[in-house]
Protein backbone atom coordinates (compact mmCIF):
# COMPACT_ATOMS: atom_id res chain seq x y z
CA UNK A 1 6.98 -29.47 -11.78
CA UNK A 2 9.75 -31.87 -11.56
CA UNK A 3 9.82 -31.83 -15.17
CA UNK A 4 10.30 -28.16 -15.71
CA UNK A 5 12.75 -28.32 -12.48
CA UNK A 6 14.99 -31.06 -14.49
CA UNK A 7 15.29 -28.28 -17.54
CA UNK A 8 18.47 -26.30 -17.60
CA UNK A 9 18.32 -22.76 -16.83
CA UNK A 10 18.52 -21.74 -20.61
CA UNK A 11 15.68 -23.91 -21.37
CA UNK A 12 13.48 -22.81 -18.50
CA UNK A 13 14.10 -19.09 -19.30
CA UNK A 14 13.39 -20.07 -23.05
CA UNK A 15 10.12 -21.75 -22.06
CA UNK A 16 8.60 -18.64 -20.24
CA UNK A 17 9.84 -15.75 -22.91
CA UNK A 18 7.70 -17.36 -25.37
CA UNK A 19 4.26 -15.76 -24.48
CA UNK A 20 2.22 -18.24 -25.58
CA UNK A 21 4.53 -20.94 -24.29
CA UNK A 22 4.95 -19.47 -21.12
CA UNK A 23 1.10 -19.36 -20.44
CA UNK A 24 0.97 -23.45 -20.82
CA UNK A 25 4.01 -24.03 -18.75
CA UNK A 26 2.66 -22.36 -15.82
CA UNK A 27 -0.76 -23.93 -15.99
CA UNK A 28 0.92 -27.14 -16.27
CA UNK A 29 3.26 -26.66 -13.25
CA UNK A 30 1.26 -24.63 -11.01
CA UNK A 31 -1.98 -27.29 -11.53
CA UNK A 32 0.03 -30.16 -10.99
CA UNK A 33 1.81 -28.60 -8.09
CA UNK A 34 -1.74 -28.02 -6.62
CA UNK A 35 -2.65 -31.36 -7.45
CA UNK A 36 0.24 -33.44 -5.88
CA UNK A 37 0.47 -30.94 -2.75
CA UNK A 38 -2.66 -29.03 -2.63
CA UNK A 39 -2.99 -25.93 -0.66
CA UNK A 40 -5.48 -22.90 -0.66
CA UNK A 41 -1.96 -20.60 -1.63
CA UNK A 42 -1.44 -22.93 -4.67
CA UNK A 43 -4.67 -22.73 -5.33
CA UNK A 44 -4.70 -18.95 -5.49
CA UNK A 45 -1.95 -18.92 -7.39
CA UNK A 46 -3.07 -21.59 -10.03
CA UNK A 47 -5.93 -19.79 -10.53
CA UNK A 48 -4.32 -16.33 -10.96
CA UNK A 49 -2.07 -17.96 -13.72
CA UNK A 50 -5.44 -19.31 -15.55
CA UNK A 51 -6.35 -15.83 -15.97
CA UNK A 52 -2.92 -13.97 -16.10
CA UNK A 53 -0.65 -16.64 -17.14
CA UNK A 54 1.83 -14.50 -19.75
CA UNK A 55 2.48 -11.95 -17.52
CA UNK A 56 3.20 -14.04 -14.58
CA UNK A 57 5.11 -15.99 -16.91
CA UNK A 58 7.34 -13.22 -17.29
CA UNK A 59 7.83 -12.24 -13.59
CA UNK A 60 8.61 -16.51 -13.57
CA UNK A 61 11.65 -15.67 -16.26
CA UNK A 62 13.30 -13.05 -14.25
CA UNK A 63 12.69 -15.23 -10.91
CA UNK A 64 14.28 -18.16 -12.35
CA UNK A 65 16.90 -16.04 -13.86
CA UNK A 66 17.99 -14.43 -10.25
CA UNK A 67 16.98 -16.89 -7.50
CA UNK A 68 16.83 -20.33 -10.05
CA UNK A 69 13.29 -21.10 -9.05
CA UNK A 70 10.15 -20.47 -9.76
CA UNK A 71 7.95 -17.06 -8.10
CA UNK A 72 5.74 -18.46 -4.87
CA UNK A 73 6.86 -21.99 -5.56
């Protein structure tokens, strides 16, 4: 998370357009989010991405593009 947080805004946007891309970004963030913090909402939400990743990924690019953070996060 901190990782993706350190990115510029180009580079985060750029990282969830790319549908494939996208889909490994948020698994990596979300699960390590859950991980360090825990939480049955993370939890939820990690597991949502597992299934639906690319098209939360892309609700993620327009949420980082208006409010400059990630959706539920």
């Amino acid at each position: 998370m901190t990782w993706f947080n350190r990115q510029s805004r180009l580079v985060q946007l750029i990282l969830l357009l790319i549908p494939v891309v996208n889909w490994v970004v948020e698994i990596i963030v979300r699960w390590s989010t859950f991980f360090k913090k825990g939480g049955a909402v993370r939890l939820v939400i990690s597991l949502v991405v597992t299934f639906l990743g690319v098209f939360v990924g892309w609700i993620d690019c327009i949420w980082v593009l208006l409010f400059k953070k990630l959706f539920l996060q």
